[in-house]
C-alpha atoms as a PDB file:
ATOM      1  CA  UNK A   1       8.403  -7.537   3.874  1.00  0.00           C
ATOM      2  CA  UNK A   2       5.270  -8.799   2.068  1.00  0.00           C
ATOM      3  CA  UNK A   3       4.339 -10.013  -1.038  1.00  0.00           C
ATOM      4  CA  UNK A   4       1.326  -8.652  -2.574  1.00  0.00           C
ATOM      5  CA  UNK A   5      -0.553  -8.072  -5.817  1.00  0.00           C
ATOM      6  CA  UNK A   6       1.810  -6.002  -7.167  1.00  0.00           C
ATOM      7  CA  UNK A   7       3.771  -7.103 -10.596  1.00  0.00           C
ATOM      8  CA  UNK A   8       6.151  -5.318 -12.515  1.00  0.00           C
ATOM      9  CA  UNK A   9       6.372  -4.377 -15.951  1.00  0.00           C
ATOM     10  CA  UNK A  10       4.181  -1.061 -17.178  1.00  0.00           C
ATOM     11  CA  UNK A  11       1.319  -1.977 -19.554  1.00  0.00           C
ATOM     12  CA  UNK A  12       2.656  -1.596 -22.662  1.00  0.00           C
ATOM     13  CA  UNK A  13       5.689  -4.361 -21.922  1.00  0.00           C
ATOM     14  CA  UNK A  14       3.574  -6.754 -19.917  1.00  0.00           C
ATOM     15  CA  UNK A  15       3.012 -10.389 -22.124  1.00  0.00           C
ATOM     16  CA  UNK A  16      -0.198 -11.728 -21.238  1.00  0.00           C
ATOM     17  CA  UNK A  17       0.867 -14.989 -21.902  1.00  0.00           C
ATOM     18  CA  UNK A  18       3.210 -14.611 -19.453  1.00  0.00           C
ATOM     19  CA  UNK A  19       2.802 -14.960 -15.479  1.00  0.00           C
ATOM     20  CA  UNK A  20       4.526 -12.527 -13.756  1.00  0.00           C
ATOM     21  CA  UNK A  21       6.144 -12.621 -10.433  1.00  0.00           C
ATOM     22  CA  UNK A  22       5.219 -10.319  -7.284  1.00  0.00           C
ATOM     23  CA  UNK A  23       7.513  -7.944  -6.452  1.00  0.00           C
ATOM     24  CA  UNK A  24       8.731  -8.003  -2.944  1.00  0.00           C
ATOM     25  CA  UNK A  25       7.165  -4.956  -1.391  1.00  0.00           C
ATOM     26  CA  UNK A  26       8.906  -3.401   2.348  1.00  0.00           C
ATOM     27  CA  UNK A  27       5.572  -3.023   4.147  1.00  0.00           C
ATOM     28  CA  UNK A  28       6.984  -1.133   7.158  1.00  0.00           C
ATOM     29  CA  UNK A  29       8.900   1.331   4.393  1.00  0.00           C
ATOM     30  CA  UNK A  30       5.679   1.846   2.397  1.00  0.00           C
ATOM     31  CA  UNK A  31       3.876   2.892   5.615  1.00  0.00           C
ATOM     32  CA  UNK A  32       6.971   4.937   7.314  1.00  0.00           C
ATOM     33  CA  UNK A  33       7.208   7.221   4.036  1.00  0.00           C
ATOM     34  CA  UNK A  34       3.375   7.183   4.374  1.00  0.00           C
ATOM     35  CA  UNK A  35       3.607   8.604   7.614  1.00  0.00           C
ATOM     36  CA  UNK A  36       5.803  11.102   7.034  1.00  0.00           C
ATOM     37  CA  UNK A  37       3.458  12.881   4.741  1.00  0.00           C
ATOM     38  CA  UNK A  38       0.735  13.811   7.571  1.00  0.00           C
ATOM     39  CA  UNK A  39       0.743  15.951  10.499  1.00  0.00           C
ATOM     40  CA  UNK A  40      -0.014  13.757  13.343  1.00  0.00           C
ATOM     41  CA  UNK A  41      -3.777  14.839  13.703  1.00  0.00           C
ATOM     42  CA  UNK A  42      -4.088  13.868   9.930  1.00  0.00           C
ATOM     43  CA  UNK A  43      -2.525  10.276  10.449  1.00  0.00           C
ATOM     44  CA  UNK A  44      -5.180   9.459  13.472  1.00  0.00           C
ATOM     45  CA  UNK A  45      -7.987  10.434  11.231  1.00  0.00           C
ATOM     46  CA  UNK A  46      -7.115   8.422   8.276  1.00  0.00           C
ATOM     47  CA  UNK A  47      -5.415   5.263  10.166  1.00  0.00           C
ATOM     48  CA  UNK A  48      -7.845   5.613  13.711  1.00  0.00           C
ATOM     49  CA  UNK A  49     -10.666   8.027  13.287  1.00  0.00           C
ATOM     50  CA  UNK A  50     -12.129   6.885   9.464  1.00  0.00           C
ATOM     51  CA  UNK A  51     -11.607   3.575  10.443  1.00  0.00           C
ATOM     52  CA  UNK A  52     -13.618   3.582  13.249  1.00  0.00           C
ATOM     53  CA  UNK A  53     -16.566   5.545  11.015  1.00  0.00           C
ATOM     54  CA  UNK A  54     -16.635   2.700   8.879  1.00  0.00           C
ATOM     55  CA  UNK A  55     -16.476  -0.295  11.219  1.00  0.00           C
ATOM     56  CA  UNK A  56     -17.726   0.795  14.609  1.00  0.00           C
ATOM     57  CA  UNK A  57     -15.748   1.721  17.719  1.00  0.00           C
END
């Protein structure tokens, strides 16, 4: 699990005087449920293929 940039609270209830902790965020759940939206040739052009566009083989 990681912790990232992500805070809780919606807009309207956050206190800017406040500093908020970062939520504890499951990495490998966020990308399982992630993969489970694509057919496989759609996951290797969004996590391999569009990559590679952008950075070079």
């Amino acid at each position: 699990m990681g912790e990232g940039p992500h805070t809780g609270g919606t807009p309207a209830s956050r206190d800017p005087q406040r500093i908020e902790p970062y939520l504890t965020i499951d990495d490998g759940l966020s990308l399982t449920r992630f993969t489970e939206q694509l057919s496989p040739s759609h996951l290797r052009h969004v996590l391999v293929d569009n990559p590679a566009t952008l950075y070079g083989p």
